[in-house]
Protein backbone atom coordinates (compact mmCIF):
# COMPACT_ATOMS: atom_id res chain seq x y z
CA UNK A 1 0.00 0.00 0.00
CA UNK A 2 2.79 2.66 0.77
CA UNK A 3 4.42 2.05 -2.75
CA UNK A 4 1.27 2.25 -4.60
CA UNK A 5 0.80 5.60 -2.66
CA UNK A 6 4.11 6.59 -3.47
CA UNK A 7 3.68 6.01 -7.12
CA UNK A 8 0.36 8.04 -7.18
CA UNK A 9 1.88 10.65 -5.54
CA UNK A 10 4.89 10.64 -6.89
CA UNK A 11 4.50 10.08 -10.91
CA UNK A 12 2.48 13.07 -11.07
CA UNK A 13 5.53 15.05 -9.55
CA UNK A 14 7.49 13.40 -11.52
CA UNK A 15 5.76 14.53 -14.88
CA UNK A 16 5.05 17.97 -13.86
CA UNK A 17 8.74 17.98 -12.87
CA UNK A 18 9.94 17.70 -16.93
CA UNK A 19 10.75 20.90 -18.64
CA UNK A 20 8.59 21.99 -21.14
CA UNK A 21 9.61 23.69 -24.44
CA UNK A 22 7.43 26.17 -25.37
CA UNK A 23 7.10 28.55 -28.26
CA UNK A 24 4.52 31.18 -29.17
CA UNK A 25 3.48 34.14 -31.68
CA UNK A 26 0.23 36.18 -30.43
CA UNK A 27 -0.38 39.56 -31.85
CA UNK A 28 -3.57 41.39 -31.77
CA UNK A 29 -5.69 44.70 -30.92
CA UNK A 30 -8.05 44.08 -28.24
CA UNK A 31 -8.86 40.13 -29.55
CA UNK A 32 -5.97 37.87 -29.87
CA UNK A 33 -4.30 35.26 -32.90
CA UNK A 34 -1.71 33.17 -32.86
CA UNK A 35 -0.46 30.06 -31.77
CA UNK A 36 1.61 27.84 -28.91
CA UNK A 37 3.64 24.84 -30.13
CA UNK A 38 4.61 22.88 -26.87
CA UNK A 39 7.34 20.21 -26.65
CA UNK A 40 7.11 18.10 -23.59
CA UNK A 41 9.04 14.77 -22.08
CA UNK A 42 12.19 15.25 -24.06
CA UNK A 43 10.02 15.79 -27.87
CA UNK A 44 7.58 12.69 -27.22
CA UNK A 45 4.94 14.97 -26.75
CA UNK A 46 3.99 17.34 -28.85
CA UNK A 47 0.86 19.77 -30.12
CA UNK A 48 0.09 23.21 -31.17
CA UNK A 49 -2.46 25.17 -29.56
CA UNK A 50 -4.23 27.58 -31.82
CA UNK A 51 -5.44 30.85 -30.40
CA UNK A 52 -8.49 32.11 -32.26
CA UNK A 53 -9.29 35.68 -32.67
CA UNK A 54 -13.33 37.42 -32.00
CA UNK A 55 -15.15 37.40 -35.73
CA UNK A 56 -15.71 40.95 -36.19
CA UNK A 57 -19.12 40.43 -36.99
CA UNK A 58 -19.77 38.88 -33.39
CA UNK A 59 -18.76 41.96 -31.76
CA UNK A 60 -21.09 44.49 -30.27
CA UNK A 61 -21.90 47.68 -32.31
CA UNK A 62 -19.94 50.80 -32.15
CA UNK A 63 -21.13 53.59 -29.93
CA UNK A 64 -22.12 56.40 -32.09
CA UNK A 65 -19.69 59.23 -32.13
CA UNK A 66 -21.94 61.49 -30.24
CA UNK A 67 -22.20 58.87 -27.59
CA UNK A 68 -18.25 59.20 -26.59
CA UNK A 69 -18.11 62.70 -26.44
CA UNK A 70 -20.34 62.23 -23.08
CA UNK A 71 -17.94 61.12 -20.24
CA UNK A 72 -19.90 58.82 -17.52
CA UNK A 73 -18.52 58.42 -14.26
CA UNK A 74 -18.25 54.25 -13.74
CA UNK A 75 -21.25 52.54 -12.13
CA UNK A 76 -19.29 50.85 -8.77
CA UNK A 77 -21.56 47.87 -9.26
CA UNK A 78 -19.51 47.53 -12.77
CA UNK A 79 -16.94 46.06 -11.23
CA UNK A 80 -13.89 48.78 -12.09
CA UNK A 81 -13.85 50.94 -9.30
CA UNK A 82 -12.78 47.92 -7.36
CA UNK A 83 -10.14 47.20 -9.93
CA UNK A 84 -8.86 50.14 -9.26
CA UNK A 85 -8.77 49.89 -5.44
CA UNK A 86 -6.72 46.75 -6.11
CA UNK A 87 -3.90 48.59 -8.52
CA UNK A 88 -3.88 51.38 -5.18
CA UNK A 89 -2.53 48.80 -3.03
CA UNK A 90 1.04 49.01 -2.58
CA UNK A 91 0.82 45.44 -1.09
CA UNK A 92 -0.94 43.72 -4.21
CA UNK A 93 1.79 45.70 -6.51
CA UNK A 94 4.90 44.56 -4.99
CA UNK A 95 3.56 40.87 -4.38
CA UNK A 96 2.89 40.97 -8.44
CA UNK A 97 6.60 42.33 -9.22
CA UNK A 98 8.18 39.58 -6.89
CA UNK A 99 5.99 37.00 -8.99
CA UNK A 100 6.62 38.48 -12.53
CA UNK A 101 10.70 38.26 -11.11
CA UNK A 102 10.55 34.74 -9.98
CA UNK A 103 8.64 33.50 -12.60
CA UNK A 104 11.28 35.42 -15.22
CA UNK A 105 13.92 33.71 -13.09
CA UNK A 106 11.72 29.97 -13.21
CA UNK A 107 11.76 30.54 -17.18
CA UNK A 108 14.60 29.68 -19.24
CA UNK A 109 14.34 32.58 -21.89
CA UNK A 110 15.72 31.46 -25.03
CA UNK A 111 14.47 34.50 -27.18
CA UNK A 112 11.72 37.51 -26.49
CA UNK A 113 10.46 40.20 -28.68
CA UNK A 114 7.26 41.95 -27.25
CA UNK A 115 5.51 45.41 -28.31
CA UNK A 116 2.40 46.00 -25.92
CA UNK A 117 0.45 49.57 -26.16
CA UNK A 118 -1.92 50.40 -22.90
CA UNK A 119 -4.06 52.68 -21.61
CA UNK A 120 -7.65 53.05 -19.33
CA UNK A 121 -8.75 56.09 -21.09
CA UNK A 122 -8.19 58.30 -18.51
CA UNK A 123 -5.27 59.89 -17.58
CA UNK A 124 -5.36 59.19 -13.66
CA UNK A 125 -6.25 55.02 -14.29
CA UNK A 126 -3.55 54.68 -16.54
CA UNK A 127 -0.90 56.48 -14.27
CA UNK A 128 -2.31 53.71 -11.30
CA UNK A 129 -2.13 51.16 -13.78
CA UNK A 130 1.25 51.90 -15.17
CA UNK A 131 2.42 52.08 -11.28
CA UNK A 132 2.28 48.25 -11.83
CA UNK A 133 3.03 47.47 -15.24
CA UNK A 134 6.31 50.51 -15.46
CA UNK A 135 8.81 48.10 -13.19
CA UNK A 136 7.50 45.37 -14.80
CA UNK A 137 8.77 46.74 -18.04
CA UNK A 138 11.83 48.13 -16.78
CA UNK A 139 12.70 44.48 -15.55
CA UNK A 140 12.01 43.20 -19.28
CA UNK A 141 13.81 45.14 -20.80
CA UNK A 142 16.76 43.93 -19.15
CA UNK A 143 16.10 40.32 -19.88
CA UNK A 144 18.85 38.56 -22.30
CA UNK A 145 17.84 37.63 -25.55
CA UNK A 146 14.72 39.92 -25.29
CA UNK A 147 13.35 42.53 -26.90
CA UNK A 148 10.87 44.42 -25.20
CA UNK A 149 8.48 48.11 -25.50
CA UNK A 150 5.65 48.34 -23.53
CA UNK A 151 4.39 52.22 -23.50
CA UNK A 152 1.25 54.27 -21.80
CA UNK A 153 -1.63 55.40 -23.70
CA UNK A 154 -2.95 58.82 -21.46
CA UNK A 155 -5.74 59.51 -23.21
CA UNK A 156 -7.12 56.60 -25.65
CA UNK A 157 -8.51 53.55 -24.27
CA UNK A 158 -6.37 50.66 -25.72
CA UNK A 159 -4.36 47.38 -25.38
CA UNK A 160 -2.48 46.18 -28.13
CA UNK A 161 -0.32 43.15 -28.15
CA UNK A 162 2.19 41.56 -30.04
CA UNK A 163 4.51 38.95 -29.13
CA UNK A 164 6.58 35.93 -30.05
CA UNK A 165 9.37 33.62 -28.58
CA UNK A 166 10.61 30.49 -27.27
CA UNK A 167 11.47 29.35 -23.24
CA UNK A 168 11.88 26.08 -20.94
CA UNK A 169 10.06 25.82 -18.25
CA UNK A 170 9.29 23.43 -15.13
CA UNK A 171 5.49 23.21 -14.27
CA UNK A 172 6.17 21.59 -10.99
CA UNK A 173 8.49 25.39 -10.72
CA UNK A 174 5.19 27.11 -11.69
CA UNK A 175 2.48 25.93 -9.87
CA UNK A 176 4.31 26.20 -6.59
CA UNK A 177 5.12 29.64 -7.53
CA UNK A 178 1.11 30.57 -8.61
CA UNK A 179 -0.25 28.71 -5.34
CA UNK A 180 2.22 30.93 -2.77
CA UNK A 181 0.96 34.12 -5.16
CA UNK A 182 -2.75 32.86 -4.68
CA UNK A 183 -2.33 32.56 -0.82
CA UNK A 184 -0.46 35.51 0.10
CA UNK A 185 -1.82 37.94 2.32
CA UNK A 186 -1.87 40.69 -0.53
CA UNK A 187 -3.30 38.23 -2.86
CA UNK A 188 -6.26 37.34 -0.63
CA UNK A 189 -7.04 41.00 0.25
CA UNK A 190 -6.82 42.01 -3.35
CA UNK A 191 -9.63 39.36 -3.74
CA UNK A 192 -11.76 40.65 -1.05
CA UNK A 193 -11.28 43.57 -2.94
CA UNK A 194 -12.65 42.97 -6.23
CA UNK A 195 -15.76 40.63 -4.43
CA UNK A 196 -16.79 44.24 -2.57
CA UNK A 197 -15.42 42.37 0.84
CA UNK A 198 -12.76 44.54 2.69
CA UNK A 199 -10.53 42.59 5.50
């Protein structure tokens, strides 16, 4: 009984404890294309996962262009005001760099090139917003073998995208990293947070 409980446990360790080669190309402006190619257990495994963009007929109808000249102040039932709360927590943003940095460190970059272009639409939810994303950057950019731009849009709403490359990485390395992010202190409040619940 302890070796068959050994072997459950353990073969799934095992597996997740194989590096995974992964490469990737996703570009897009607001919806996503592209595709993942993933090499697994030394090149027996392998598969491409496709990643589809929105048909443009599917998406909702343009606001008239009288419509956006009238600035409404967000409904807090909407669900953004308490996004924002999050990105004002000091706690939640520092918690987020020391993941992005381990999980840069847990990933064997081979090569990066990345062009991202953000922005909220306002000028003050883009400046909290960039308060997270601007050290992220700055620790991109010094990344071997990468190439990286992300800039702030001030006064347009937007998020384009555009990336491709190729990195090893350990899931067993990941998931322990994403399950200390999920139950960290900052983590938990920033989830209170967004659910209206304050600690």
């Amino acid at each position: 009984m302890p070796v068959i409980l050994a072997i459950i446990v353990g073969l799934p360790l095992l597996l997740l404890a194989l590096p995974i080669d992964l490469a990737f190309r996703v570009e897009g402006i607001e919806t996503f294309n592209g595709q993942i190619a993933i090499r697994w257990m030394f090149g027996l495994v392998r598969f491409r996962v496709r990643i589809p963009g929105v048909n443009k007929s599917s998406r909702a109808p343009k606001v008239a262009p009288q419509a956006t000249k009238v600035r409404v102040k967000p409904d807090k039932r909407s669900g953004r005001p308490n996004v924002l709360a999050v990105l004002r927590q000091a706690a939640f943003r520092r918690r987020v760099y020391r993941l992005a940095t381990d999980l840069v460190r847990a990933a064997h970059l081979h090569r990066l090139h990345l062009r991202m272009r953000l922005g909220l639409g306002d000028p003050a939810d883009t400046g909290r917003l960039w308060a997270l994303v601007g050290p992220l950057n700055a620790v991109a950019q010094n990344l071997r073998n990468a190439d990286v731009q992300i800039e702030a849009e001030y006064l347009d709403p937007v998020f384009e995208f555009q990336a491709r490359g190729r990195l090893l990485l350990v899931p067993l390395q990941f998931l322990i990293l994403a399950i200390g992010f999920a139950l960290s202190p900052a983590s938990i409040r920033a989830w209170r947070t967004l659910k209206g619940r304050h600690a």
